[in-house]
N, C-alpha and C. Protein backbone atom coordinates (compact mmCIF):
# COMPACT_ATOMS: atom_id res chain seq x y z
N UNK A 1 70.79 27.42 56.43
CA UNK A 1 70.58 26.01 56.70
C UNK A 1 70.64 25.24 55.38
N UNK A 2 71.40 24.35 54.82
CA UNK A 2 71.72 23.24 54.25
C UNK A 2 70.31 22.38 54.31
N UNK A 3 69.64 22.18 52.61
CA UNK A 3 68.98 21.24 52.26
C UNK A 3 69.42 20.03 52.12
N UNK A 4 68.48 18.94 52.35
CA UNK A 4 68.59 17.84 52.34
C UNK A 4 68.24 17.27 51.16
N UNK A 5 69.25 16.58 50.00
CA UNK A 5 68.73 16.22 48.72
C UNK A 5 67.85 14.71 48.73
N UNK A 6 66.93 15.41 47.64
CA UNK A 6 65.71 14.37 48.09
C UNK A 6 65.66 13.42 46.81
N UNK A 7 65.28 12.23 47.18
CA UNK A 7 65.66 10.75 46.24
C UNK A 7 64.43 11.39 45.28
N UNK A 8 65.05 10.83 43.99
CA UNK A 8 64.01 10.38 42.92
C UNK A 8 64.15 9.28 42.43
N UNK A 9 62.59 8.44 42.43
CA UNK A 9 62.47 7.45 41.47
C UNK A 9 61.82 7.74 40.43
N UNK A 10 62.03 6.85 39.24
CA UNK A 10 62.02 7.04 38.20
C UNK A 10 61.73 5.65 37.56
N UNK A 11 60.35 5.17 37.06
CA UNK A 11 59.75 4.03 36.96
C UNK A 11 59.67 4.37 34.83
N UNK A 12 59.49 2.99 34.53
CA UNK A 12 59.37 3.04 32.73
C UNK A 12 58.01 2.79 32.51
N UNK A 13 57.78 4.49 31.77
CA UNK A 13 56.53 4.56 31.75
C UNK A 13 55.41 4.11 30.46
N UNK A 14 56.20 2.79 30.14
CA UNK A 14 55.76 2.33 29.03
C UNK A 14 54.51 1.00 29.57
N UNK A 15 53.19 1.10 29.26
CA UNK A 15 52.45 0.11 29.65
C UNK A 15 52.80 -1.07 29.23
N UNK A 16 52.45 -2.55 29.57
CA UNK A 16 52.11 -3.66 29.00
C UNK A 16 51.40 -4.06 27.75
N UNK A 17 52.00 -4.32 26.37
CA UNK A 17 51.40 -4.87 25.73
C UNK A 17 50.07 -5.55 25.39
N UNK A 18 48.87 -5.19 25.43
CA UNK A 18 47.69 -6.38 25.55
C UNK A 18 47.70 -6.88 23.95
N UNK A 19 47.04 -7.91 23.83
CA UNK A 19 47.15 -8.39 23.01
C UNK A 19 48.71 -9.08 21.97
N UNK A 20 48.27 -9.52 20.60
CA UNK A 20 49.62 -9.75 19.67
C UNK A 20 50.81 -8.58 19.66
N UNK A 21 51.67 -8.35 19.56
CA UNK A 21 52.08 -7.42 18.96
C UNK A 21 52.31 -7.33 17.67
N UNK A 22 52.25 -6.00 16.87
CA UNK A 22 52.99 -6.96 15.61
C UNK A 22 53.74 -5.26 14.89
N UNK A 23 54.73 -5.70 14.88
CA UNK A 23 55.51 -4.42 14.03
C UNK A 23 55.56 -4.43 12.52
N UNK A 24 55.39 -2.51 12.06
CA UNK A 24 55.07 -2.89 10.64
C UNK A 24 55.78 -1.42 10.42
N UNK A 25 56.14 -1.40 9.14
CA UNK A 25 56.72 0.20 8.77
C UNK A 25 55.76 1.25 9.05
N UNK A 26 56.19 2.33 9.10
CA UNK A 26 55.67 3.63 9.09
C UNK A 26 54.50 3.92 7.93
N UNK A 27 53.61 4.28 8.19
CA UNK A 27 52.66 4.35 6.53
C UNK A 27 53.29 5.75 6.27
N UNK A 28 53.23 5.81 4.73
CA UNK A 28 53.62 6.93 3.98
C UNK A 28 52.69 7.97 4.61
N UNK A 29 53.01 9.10 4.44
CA UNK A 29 52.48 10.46 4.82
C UNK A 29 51.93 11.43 3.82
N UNK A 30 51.03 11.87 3.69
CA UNK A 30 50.37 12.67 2.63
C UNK A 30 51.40 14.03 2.69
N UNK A 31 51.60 15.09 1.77
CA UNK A 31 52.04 16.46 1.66
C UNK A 31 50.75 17.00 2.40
N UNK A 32 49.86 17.04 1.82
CA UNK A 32 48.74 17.70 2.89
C UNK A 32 47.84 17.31 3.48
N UNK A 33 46.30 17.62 3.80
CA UNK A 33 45.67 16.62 4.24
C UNK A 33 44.38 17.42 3.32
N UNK A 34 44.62 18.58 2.80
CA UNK A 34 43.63 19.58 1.96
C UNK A 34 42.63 18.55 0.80
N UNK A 35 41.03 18.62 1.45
CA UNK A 35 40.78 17.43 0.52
C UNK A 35 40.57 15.78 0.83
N UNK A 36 41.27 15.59 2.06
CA UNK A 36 41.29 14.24 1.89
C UNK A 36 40.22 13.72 3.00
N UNK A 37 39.97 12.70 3.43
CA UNK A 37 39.03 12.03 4.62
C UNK A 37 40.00 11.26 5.87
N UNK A 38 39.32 11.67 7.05
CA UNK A 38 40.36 11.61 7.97
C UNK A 38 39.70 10.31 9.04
N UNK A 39 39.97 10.01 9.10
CA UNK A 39 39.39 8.65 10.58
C UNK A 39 40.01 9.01 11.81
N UNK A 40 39.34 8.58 12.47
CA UNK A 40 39.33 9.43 14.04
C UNK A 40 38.66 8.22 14.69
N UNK A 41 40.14 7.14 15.84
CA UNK A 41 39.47 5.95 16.17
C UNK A 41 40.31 6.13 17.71
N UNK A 42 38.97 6.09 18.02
CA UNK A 42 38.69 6.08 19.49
C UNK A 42 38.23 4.79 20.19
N UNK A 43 39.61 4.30 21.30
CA UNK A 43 39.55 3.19 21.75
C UNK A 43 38.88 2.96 23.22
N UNK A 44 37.94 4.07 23.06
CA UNK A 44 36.74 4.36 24.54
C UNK A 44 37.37 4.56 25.58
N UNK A 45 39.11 4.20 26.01
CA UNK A 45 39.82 4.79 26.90
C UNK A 45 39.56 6.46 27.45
N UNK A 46 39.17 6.59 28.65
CA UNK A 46 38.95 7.78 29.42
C UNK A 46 39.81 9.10 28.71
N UNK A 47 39.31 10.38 28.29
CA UNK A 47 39.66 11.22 27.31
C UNK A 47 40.23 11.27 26.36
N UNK A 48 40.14 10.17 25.37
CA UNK A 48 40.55 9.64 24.24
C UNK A 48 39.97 10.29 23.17
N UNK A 49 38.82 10.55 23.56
CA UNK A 49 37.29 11.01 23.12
C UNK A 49 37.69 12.77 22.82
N UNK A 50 38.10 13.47 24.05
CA UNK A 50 38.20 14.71 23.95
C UNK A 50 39.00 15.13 23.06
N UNK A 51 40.24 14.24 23.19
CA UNK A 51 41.44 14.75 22.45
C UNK A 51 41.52 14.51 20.97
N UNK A 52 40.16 13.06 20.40
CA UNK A 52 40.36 13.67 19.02
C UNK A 52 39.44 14.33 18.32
N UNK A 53 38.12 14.91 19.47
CA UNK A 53 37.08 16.12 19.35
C UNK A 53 38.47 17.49 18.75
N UNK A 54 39.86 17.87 19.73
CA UNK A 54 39.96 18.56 19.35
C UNK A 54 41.30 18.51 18.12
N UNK A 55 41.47 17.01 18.23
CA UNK A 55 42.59 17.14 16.88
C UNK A 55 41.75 16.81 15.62
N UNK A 56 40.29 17.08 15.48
CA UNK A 56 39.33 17.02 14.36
C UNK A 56 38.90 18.83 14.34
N UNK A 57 38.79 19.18 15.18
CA UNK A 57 38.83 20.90 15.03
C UNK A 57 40.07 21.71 14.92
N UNK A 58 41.28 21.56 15.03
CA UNK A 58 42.19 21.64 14.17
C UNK A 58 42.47 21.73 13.28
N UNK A 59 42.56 20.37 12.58
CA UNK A 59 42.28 19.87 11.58
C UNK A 59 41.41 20.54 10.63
N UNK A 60 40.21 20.83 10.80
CA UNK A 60 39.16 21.87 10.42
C UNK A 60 39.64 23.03 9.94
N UNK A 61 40.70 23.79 11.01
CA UNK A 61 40.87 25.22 10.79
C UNK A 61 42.37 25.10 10.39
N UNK A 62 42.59 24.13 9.81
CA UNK A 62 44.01 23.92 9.24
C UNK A 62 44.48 23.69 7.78
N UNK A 63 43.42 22.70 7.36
CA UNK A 63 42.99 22.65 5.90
C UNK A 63 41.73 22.12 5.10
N UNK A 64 41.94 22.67 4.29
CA UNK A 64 40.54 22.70 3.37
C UNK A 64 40.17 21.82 2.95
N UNK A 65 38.79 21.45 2.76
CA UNK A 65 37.89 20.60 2.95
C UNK A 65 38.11 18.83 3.32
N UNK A 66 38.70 18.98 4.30
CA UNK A 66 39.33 18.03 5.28
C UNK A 66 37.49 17.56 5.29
N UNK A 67 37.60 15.65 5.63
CA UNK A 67 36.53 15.25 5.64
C UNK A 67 36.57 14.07 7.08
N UNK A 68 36.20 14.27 8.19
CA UNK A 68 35.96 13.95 9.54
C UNK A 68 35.32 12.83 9.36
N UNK A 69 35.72 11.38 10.04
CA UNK A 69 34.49 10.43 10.28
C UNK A 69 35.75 9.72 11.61
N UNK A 70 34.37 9.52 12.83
CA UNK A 70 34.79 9.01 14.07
C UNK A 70 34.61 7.25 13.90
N UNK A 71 35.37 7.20 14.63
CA UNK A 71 35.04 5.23 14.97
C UNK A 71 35.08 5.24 15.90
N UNK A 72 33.94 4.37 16.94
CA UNK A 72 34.26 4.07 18.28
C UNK A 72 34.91 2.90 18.45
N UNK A 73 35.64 1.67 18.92
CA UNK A 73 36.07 0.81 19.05
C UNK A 73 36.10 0.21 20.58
N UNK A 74 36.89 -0.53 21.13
CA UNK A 74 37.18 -1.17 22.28
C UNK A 74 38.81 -1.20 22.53
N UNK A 75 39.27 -2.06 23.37
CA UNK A 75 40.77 -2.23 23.64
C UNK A 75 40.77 -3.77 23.69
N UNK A 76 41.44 -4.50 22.80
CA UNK A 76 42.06 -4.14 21.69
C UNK A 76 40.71 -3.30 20.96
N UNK A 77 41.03 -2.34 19.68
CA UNK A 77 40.66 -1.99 19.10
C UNK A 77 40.23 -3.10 17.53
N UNK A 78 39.06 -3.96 17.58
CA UNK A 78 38.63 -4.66 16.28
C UNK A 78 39.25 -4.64 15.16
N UNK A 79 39.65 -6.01 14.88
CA UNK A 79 40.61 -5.89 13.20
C UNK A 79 39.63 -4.76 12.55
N UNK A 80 38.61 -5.69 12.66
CA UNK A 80 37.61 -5.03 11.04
C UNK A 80 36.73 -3.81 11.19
N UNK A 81 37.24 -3.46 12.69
CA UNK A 81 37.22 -1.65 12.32
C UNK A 81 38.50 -0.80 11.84
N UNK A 82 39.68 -1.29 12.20
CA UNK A 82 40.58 -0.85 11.56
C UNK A 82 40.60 -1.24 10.29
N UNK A 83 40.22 -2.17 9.59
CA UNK A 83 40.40 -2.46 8.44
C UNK A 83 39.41 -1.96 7.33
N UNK A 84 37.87 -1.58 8.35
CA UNK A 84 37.15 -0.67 8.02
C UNK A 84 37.86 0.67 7.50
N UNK A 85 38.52 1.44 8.34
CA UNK A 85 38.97 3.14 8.58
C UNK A 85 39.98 2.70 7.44
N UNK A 86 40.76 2.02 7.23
CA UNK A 86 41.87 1.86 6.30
C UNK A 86 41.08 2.27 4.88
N UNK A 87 40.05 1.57 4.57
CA UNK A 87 39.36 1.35 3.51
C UNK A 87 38.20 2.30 3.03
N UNK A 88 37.96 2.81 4.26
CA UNK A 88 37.10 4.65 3.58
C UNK A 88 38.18 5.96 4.08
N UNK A 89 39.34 5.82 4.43
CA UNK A 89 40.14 6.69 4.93
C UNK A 89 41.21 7.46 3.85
N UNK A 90 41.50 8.19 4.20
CA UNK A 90 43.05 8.44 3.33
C UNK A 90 43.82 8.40 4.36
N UNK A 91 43.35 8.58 5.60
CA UNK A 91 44.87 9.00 6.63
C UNK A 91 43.52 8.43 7.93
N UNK A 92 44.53 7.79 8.95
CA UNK A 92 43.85 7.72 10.20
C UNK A 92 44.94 8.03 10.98
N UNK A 93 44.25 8.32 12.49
CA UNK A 93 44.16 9.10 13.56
C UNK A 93 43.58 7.86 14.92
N UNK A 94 44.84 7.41 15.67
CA UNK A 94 44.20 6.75 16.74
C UNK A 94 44.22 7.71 18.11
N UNK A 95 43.38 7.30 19.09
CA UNK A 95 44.19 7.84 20.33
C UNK A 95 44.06 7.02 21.29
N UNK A 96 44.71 6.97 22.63
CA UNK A 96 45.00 5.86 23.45
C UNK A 96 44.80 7.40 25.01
N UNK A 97 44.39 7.31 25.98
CA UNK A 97 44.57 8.10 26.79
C UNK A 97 44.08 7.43 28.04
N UNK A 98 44.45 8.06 29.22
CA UNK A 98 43.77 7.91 30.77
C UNK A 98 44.00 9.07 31.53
């Protein structure tokens, strides 16, 4: 018996913008992260939380004396916590999830 081919849709799974947008280059990238202090900003979005619990334990068992500090934030995420993490950071770490 002959299947019947079945439709796919296929929707763009890119959300809506909230807020300004604003485009900016890529920030430079460290060679390692061995040593440096890491920001970890969490925009209270539903398992946002988990996922950078485990990209901070990683991180941990990846290189040496890597230095962890979390931010909680909102959506949008606060200039002057980002501008905070910029300013005790060497490297930040956002996450966005649902």
């Amino acid at each position: 018996m002959a299947s019947t081919p079945s439709k796919l849709s296929v929707m763009h799974p890119v959300a809506a913008l909230e807020g300004a947008g604003i485009e900016t280059d890529i920030a430079p990238r460290p060679t390692s992260l061995d040593g440096l202090k890491v920001g970890l900003i969490w925009n209270r979005k539903r398992g946002g939380d988990a996922i950078l619990e485990q990209v901070g334990t990683m991180l941990r068992d990846r290189f040496s004396d890597v230095r962890l500090t979390t931010y909680e934030g909102s959506i949008p995420t606060p200039s002057d916590m980002l501008d905070r993490a910029a300013e005790e950071c060497d490297v930040v770490v956002g996450s966005s999830s649902d």
